[in-house]
Protein backbone atom coordinates (compact mmCIF):
# COMPACT_ATOMS: atom_id res chain seq x y z
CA UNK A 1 0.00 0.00 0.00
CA UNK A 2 1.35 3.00 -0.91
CA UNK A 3 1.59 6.26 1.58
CA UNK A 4 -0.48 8.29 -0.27
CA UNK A 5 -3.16 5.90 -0.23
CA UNK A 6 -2.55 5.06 4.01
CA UNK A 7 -2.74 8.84 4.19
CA UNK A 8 -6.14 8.67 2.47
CA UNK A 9 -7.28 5.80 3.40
CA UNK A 10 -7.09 7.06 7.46
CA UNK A 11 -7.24 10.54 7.11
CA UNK A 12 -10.34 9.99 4.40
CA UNK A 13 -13.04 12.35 6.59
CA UNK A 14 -10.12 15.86 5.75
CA UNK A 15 -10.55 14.63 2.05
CA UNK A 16 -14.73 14.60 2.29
CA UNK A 17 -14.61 17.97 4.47
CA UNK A 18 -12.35 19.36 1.83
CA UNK A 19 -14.79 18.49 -1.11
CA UNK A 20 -17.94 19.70 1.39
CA UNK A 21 -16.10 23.10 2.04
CA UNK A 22 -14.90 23.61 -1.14
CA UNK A 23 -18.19 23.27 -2.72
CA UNK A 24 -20.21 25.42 -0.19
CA UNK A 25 -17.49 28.07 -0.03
CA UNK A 26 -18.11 28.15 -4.61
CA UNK A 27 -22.21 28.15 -4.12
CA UNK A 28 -21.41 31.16 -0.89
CA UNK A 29 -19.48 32.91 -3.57
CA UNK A 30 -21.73 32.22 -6.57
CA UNK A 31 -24.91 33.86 -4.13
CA UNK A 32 -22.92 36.85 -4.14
CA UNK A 33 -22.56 37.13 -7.44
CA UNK A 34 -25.65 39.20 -9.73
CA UNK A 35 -27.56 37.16 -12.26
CA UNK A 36 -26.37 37.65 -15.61
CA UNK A 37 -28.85 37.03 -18.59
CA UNK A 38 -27.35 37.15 -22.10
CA UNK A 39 -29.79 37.83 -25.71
CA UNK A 40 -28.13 36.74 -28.91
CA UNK A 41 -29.15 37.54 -32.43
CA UNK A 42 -27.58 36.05 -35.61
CA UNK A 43 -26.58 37.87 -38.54
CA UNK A 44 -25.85 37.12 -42.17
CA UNK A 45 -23.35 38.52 -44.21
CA UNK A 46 -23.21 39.05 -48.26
CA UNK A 47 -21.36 41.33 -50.22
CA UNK A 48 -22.57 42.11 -54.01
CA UNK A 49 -23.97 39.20 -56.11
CA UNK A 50 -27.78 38.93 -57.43
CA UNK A 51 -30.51 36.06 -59.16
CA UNK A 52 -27.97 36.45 -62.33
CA UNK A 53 -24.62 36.37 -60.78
CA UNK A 54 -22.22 33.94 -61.91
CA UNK A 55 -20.93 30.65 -59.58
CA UNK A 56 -17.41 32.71 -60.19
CA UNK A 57 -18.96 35.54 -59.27
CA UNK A 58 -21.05 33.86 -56.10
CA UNK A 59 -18.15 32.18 -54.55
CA UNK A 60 -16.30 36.01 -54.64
CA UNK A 61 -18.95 37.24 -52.74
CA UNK A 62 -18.49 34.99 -50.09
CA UNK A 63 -15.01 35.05 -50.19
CA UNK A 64 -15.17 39.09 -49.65
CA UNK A 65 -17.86 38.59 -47.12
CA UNK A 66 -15.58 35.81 -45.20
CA UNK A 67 -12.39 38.77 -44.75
CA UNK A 68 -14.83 41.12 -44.15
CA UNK A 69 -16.63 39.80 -41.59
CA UNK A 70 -13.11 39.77 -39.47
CA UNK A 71 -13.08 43.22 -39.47
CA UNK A 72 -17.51 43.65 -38.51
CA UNK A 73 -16.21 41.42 -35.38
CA UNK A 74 -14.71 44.10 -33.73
CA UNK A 75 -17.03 47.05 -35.55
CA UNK A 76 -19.55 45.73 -33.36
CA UNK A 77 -18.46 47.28 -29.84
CA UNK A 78 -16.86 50.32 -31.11
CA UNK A 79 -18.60 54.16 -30.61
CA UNK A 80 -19.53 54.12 -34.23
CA UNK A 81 -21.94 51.46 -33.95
CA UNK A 82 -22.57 51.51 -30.06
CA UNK A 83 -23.32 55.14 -29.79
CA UNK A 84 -26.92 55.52 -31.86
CA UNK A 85 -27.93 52.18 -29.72
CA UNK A 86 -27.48 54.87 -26.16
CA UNK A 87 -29.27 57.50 -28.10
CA UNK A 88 -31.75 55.23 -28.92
CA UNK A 89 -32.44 53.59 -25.92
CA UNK A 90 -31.88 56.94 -23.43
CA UNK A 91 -29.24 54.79 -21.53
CA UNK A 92 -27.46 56.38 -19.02
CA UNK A 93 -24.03 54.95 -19.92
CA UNK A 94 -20.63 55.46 -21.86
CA UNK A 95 -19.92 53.29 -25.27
CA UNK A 96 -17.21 52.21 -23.52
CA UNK A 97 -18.70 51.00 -20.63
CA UNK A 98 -21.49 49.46 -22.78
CA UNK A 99 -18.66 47.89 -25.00
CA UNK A 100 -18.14 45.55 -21.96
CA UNK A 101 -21.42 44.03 -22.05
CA UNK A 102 -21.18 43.35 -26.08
CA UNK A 103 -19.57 40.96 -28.35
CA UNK A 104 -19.34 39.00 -31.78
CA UNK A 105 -18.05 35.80 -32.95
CA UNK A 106 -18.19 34.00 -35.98
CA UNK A 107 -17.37 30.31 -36.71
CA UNK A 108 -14.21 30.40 -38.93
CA UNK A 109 -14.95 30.04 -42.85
CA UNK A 110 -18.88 31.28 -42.12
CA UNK A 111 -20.66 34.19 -42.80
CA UNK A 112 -22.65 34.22 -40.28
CA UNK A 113 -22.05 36.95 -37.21
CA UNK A 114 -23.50 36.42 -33.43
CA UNK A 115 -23.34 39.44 -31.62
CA UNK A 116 -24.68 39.26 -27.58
CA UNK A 117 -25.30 41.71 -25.17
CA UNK A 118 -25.07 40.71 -21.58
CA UNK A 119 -27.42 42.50 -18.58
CA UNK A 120 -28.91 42.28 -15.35
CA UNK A 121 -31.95 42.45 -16.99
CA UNK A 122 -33.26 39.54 -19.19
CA UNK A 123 -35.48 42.07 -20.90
CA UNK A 124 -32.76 45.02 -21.40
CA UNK A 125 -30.45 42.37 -22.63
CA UNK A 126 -32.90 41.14 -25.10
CA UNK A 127 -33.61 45.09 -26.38
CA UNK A 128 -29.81 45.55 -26.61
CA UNK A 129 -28.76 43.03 -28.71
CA UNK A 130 -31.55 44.03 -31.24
CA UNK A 131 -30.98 47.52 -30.93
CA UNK A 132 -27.07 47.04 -31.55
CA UNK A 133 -28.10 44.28 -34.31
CA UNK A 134 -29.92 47.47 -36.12
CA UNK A 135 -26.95 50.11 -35.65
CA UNK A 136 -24.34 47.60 -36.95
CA UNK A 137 -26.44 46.99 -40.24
CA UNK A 138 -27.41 50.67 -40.47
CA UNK A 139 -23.33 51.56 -40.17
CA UNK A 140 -22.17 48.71 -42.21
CA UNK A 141 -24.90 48.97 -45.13
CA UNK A 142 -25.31 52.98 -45.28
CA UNK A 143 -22.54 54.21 -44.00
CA UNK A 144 -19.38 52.15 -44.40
CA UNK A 145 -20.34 51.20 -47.61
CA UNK A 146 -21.45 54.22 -49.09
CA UNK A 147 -18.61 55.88 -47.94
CA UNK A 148 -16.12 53.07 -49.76
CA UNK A 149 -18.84 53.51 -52.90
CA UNK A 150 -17.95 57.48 -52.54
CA UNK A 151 -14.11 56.79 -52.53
CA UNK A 152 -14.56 55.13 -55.76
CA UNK A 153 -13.74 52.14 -54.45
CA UNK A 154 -17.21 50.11 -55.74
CA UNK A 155 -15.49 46.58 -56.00
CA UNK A 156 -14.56 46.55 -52.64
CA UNK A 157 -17.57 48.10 -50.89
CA UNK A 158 -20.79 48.17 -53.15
CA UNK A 159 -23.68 45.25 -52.46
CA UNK A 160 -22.91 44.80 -48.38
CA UNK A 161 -26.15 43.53 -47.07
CA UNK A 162 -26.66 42.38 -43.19
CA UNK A 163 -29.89 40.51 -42.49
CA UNK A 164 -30.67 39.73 -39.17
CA UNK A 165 -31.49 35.61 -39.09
CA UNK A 166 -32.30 34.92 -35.65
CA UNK A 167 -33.98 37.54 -33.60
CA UNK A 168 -32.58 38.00 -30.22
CA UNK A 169 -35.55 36.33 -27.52
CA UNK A 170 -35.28 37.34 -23.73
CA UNK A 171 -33.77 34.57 -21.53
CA UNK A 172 -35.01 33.04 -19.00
CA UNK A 173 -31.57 31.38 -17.74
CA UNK A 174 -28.99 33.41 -16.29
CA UNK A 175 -25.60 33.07 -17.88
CA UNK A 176 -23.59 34.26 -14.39
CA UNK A 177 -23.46 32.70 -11.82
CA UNK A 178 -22.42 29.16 -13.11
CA UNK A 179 -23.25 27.25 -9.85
CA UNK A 180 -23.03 24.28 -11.18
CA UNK A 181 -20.48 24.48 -13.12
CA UNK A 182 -18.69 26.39 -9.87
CA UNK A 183 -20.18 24.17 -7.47
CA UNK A 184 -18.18 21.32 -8.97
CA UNK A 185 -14.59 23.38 -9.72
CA UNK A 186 -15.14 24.39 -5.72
CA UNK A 187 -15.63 20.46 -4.67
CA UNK A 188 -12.72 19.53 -6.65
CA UNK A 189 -10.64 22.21 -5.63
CA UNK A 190 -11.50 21.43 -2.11
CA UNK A 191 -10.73 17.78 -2.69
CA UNK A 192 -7.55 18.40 -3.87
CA UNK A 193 -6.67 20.73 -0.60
CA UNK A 194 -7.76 17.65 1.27
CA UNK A 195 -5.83 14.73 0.13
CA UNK A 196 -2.88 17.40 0.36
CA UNK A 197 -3.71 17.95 3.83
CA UNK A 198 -4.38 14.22 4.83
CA UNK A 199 -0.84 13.43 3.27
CA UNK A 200 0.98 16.15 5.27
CA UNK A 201 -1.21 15.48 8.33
CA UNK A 202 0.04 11.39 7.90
CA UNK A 203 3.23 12.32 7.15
CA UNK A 204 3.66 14.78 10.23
CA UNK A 205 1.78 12.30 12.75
CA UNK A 206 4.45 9.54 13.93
CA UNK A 207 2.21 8.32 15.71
CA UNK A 208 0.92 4.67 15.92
CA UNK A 209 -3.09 4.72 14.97
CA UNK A 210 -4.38 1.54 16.01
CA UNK A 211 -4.13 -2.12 14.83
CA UNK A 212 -4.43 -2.13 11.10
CA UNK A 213 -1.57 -0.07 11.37
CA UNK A 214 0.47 -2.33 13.60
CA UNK A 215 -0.41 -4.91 11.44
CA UNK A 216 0.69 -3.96 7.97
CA UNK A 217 4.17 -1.49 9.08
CA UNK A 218 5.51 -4.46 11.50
CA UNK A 219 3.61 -7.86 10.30
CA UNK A 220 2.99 -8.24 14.21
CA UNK A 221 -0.61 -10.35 14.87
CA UNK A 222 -2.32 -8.28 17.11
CA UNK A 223 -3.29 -10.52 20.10
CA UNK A 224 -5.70 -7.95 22.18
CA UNK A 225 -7.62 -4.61 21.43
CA UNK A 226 -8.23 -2.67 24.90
CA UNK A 227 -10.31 0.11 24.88
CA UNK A 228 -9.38 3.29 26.08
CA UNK A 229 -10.44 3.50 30.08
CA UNK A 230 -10.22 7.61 32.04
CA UNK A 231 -11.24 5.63 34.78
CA UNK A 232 -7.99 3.06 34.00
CA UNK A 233 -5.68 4.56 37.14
CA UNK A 234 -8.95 3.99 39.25
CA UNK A 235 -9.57 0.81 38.67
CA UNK A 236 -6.61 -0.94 36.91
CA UNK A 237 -7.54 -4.50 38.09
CA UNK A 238 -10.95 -4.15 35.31
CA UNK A 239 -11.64 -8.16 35.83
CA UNK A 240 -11.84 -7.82 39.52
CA UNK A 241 -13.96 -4.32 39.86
CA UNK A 242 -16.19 -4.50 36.72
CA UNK A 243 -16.20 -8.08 35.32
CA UNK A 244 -19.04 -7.51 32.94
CA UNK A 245 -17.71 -4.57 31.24
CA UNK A 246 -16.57 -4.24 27.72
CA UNK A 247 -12.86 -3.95 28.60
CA UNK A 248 -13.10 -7.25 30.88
CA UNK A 249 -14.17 -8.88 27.83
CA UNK A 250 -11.58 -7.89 25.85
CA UNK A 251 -8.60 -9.39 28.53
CA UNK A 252 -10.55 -12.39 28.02
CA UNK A 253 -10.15 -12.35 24.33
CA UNK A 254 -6.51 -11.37 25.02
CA UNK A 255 -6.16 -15.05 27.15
CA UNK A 256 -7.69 -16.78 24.63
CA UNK A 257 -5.35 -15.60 21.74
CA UNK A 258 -2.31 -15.78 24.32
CA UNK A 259 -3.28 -19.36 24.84
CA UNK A 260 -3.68 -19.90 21.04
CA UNK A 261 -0.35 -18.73 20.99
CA UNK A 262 1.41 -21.00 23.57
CA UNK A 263 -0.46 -24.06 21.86
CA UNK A 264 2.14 -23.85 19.01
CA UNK A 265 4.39 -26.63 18.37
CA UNK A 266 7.19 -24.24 18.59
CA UNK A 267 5.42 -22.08 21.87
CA UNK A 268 5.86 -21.93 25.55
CA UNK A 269 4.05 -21.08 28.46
CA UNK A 270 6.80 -18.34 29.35
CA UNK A 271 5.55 -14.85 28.18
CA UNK A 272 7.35 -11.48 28.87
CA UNK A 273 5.69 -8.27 28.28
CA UNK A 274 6.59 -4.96 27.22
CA UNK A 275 6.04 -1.66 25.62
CA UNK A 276 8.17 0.76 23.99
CA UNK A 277 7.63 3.96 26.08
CA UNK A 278 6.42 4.23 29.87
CA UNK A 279 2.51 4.71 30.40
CA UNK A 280 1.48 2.66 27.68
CA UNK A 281 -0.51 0.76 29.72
CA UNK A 282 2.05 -2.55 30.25
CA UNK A 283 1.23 -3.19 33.69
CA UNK A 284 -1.98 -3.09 33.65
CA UNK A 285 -2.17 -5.26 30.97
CA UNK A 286 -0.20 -8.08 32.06
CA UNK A 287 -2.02 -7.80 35.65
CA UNK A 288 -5.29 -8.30 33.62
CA UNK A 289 -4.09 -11.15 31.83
CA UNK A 290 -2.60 -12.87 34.46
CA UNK A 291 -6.20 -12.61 36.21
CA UNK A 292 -8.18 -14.07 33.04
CA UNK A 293 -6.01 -16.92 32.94
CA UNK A 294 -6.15 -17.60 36.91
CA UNK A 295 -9.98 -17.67 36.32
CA UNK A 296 -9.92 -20.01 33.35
CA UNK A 297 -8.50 -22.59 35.73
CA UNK A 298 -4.67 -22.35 34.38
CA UNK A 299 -1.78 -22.14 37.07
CA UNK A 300 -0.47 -18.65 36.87
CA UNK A 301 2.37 -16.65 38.15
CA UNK A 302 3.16 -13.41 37.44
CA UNK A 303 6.98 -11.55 37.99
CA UNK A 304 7.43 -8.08 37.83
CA UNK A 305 11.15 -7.74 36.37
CA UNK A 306 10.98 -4.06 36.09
CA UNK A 307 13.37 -3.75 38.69
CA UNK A 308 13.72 0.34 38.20
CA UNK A 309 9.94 1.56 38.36
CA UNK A 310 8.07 -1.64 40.07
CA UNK A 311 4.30 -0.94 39.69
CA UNK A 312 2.80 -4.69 39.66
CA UNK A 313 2.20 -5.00 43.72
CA UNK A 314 0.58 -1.70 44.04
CA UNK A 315 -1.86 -2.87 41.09
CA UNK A 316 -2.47 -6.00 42.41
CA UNK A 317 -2.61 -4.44 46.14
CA UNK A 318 -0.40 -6.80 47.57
CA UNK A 319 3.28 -6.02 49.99
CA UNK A 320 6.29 -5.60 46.91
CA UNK A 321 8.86 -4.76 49.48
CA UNK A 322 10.18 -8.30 49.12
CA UNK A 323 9.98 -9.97 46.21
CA UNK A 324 12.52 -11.12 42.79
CA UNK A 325 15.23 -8.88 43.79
CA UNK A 326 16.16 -9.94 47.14
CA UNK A 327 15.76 -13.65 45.47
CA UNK A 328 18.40 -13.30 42.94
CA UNK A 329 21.07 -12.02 45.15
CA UNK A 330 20.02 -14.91 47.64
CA UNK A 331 18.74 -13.26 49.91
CA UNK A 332 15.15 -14.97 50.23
CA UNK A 333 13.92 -18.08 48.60
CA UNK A 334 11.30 -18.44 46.25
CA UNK A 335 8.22 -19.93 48.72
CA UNK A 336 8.95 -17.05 50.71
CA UNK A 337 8.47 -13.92 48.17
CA UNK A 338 5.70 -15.95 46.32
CA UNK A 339 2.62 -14.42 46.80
CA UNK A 340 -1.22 -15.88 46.37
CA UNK A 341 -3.55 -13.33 45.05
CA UNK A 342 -7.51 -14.13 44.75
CA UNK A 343 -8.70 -17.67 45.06
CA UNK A 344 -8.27 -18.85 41.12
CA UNK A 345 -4.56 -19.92 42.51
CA UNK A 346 -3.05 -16.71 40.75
CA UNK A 347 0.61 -16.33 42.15
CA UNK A 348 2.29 -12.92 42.24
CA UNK A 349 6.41 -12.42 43.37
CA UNK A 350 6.39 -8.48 43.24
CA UNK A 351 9.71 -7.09 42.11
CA UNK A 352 10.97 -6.52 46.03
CA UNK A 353 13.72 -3.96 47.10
CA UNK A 354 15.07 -1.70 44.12
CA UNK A 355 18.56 -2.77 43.30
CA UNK A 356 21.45 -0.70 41.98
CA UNK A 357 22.38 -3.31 39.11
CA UNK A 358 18.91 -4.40 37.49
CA UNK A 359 20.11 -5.02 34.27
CA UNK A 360 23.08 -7.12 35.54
CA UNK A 361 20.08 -9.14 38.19
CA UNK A 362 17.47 -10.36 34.86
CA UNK A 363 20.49 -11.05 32.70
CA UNK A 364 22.22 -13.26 35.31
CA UNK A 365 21.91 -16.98 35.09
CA UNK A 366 19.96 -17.08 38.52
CA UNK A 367 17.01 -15.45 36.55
CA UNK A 368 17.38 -17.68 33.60
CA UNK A 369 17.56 -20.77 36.19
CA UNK A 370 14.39 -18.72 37.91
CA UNK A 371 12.19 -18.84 34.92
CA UNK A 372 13.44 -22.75 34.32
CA UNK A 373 12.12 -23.57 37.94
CA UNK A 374 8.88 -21.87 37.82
CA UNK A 375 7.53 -23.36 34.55
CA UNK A 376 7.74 -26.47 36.00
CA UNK A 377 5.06 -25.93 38.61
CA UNK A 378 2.64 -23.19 36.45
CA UNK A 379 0.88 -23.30 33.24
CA UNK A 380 1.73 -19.80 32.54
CA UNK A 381 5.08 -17.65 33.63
CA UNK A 382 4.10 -14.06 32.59
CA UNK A 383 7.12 -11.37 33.32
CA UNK A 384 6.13 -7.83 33.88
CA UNK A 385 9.35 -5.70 32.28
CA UNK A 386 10.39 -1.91 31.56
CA UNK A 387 10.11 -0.03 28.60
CA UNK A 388 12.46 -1.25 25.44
CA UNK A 389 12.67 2.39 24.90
CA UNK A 390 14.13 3.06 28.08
CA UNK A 391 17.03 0.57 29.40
CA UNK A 392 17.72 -2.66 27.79
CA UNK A 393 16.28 -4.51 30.62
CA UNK A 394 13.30 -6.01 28.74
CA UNK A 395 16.10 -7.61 26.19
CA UNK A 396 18.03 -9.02 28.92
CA UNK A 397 14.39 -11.18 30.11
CA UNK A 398 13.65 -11.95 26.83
CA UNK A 399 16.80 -14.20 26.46
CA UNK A 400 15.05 -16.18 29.27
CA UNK A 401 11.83 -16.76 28.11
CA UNK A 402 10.21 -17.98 24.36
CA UNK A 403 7.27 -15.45 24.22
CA UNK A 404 7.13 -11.56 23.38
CA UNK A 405 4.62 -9.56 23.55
CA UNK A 406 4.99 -5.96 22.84
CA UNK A 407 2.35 -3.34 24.57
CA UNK A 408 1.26 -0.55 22.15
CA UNK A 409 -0.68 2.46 23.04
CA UNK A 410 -2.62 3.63 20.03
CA UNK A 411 -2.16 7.61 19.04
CA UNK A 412 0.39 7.73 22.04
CA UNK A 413 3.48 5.78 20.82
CA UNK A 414 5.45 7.08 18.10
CA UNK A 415 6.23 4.71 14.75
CA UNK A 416 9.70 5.07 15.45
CA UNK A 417 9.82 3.72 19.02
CA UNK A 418 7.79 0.90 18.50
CA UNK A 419 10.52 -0.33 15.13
CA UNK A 420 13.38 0.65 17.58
CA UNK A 421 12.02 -1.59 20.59
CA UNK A 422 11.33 -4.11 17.65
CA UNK A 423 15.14 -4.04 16.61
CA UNK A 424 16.42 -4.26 19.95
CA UNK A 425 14.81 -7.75 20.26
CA UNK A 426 16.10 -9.03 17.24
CA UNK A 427 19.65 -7.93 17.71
CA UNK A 428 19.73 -9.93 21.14
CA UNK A 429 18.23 -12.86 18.81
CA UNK A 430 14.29 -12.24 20.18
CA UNK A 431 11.08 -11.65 18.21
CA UNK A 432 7.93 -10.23 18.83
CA UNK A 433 5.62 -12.84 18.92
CA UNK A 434 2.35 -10.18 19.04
CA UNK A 435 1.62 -6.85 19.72
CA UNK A 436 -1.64 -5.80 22.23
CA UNK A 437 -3.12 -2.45 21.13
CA UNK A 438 -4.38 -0.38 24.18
CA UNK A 439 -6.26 2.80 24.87
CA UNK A 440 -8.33 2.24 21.09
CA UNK A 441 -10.90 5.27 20.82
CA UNK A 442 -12.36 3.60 18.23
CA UNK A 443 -16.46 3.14 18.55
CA UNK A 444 -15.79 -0.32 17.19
CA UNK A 445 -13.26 -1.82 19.54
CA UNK A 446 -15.74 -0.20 23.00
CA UNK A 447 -18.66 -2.23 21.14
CA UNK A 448 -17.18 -4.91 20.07
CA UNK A 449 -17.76 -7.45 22.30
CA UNK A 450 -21.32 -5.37 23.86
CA UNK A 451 -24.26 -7.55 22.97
CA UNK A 452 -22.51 -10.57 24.53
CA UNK A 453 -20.78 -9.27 27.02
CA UNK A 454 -21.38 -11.52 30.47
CA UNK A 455 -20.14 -12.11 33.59
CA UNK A 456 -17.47 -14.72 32.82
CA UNK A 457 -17.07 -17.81 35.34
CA UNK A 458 -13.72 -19.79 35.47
CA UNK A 459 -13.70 -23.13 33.21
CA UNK A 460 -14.25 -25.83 35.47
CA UNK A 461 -11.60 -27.69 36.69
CA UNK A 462 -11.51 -31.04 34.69
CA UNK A 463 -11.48 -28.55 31.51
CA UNK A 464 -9.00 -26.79 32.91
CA UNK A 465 -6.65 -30.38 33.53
CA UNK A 466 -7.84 -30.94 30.08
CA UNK A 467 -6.56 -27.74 28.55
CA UNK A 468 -3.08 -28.04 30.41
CA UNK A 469 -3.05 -32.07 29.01
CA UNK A 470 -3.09 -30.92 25.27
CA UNK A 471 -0.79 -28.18 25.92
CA UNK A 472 1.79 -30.75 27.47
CA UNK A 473 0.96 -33.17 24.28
CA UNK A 474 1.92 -30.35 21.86
């Protein structure tokens, strides 16, 4: 897809309000205008010739007629002709400024002259173009050519004769305004302002819009689609406070896809999670998760490894002065920073005291061994980690565990960040398995899932030995 077609294809509604504005701004501009009714009248040209004249003779005529006729064009709005048609007509007016309102064309080769006369007035315009129809033929036939006859010069100028054709008829249709015709430049003009200003608006926002766009820059599956939530600091533990809710629902369709994903020959049950910038919405997310797949009977732990800014044990609302950081360096063991949390069996070992070295702590074989010793006794080993964009801490856990997924905030994280965090997993040999789009505005990810929302009960527990069976066989 090319960009000026994403640019379009997401920024579409600045393209229609461009063609809308554009269009009303021409028929605003077109009301302002004054009608303008133009009368035509058709005139024939000869010059000498009669019932006895020759073909020779005939075709001379014509010929004469033809050259002279490109001289009558411009007769036709000079003083001469323009001035007896004032007179006439007791107009209040110049020739000159009447000359604007009056003009002539002929077809090329013909002898045939239209002369129109534009107005305000359907009725003045029709009365001018006959009146200047009359003072042309008057000044051509009794004038111009008896003055050429006087001259001697009866070749050239005797036999001129102008008959009027087509009488001019008042219109009914004003020529000016073309609202149509103007209502159609504006709404292309308009749409042209638009796609330019969708384009630069794409091109100027970096910023990630949601998960068609995660899926076609990056190729990542998105996993889970979490609505936007004000009320998210408040309540950050959604499948605990409002189970029924839209958002609840959508954790839940985050476990099932999660457990999709661990089902895979090549999965495991070991999943670390991170984002590319802070306040994305990571720890929430992982908290959530780790709740859903308590309640659908699955043995679940969940480590916070972010070792700099711990956040999981006040969103859980558990004790975190204790916890993986005083295990590593030996200082506790793991049934004693272990934590139970609810009564679906969820485990949680908060990140404990804040250590100088975190990054030397997760990438230190006693983590590695950690995440080993856990699996055995869970289903699922979820690691809370910092930001990629921040320290290279989440790179260091991802060594230890065979799942990735990366956190990303729609219309808050920037394109960039999210292909840096990308790149810093692959150059430490990791890969983002999925990608979880949070804080969607989008009408369609808050109703998704609202005509069957319910309050979800855990599997029971022989589906639940089931599930963990077939995961073992594959």
């Amino acid at each position: 897809m090319t960009p000026l077609l994403k640019a379009l294809l997401s920024r579409w509604y600045i393209v229609v309000a461009g063609i809308l504005l554009g269009c009303a701004a021409a028929m605003a501009l077109s009301a302002t205008v004054t009608p303008q009714y133009r009368a035509t009248t058709k005139l024939w040209v000869s010059v000498g010739g009669d019932a006895e004249s020759s073909a020779l003779e005939l075709a001379q005529g014509s010929n004469a007629a033809q050259q002279r006729i490109r001289s009558y064009l411009d007769l036709v709005s000079q003083p001469i002709v323009l001035e007896p048609v004032i007179e006439e007509l007791g107009l209040s007016t110049s020739a000159d400024a009447l000359a604007r309102a009056v003009s002539a064309t002929s077809p090329t080769g013909s002898v045939v002259m239209e002369v129109s006369v534009t107005s305000p007035d359907p009725q003045r315009a029709a009365a001018l173009a006959e009146a200047v129809a009359r003072s042309f033929t008057e000044v051509v036939q009794q004038r111009l050519d008896a003055n050429a006859n006087a001259d001697g010069n009866a070749g050239a100028g005797t036999g001129v004769t102008v008959t009027e054709t087509s009488p001019p008829t008042v219109p009914t249709t004003p020529t000016e305004p073309r609202t149509t015709a103007n209502a159609a430049l504006g709404a292309l003009a308009g749409g042209a302002v638009g796609v330019l200003a969708a384009f630069l608006w794409w091109s100027l926002d970096t910023k990630v819009r949601g998960r068609d766009e995660i899926q076609s820059t990056w190729d990542l599956a998105v996993l889970g689609d979490i609505g936007f939530d004000q009320e998210a600091t408040k309540r950050p533990l959604i499948l605990r406070d409002e189970r029924a809710s839209v958002r609840a629902e959508a954790f839940r369709s985050l476990r099932t896809n999660v457990q999709f994903l661990a089902s895979r020959p090549e999965g495991a049950r070991t999943v670390a999670v991170t984002s590319s910038r802070p306040s994305e919405g990571k720890t929430t997310t992982i908290a959530n998760l780790a709740v859903a797949l308590a309640e659908g009977g699955l043995r679940t732990v969940v480590i916070d490894a972010d070792l700099r800014r711990p956040n999981l044990a006040n969103v859980m609302g558990v004790e975190g002065s204790v916890g993986l950081s005083d295990l590593l360096i030996g200082r506790a063991e793991l049934e004693d920073v272990l934590q139970p949390w609810g009564t679906a069996g969820l485990q949680l070992l908060p990140a404990g005291t804040i250590p100088p070295n975190p990054s030397e702590l997760l990438g230190s074989p006693a983590f590695g061994a950690l995440i080993e010793a856990v699996s055995e006794d869970f289903d699922y080993v979820l690691v809370d980690t910092p930001p990629l964009g921040s320290v290279s801490d989440a790179a260091l856990v991802s060594a230890s565990v065979q799942n990735v997924l990366l956190v990303v905030a729609s219309g808050r994280v920037r394109r960039a960040d999210v292909s840096a965090s990308i790149e810093a997993l692959r150059t430490v040999g990791s890969t983002v398995q999925g990608a979880v789009v949070t804080m969607t505005r989008s009408r369609a990810g808050k109703d998704r899932y609202t005509e069957y929302a319910y309050s979800a009960q855990p599997v029971v527990r022989g589906s639940a030995q089931r599930l963990r069976k077939r995961g073992s066989t594959a």
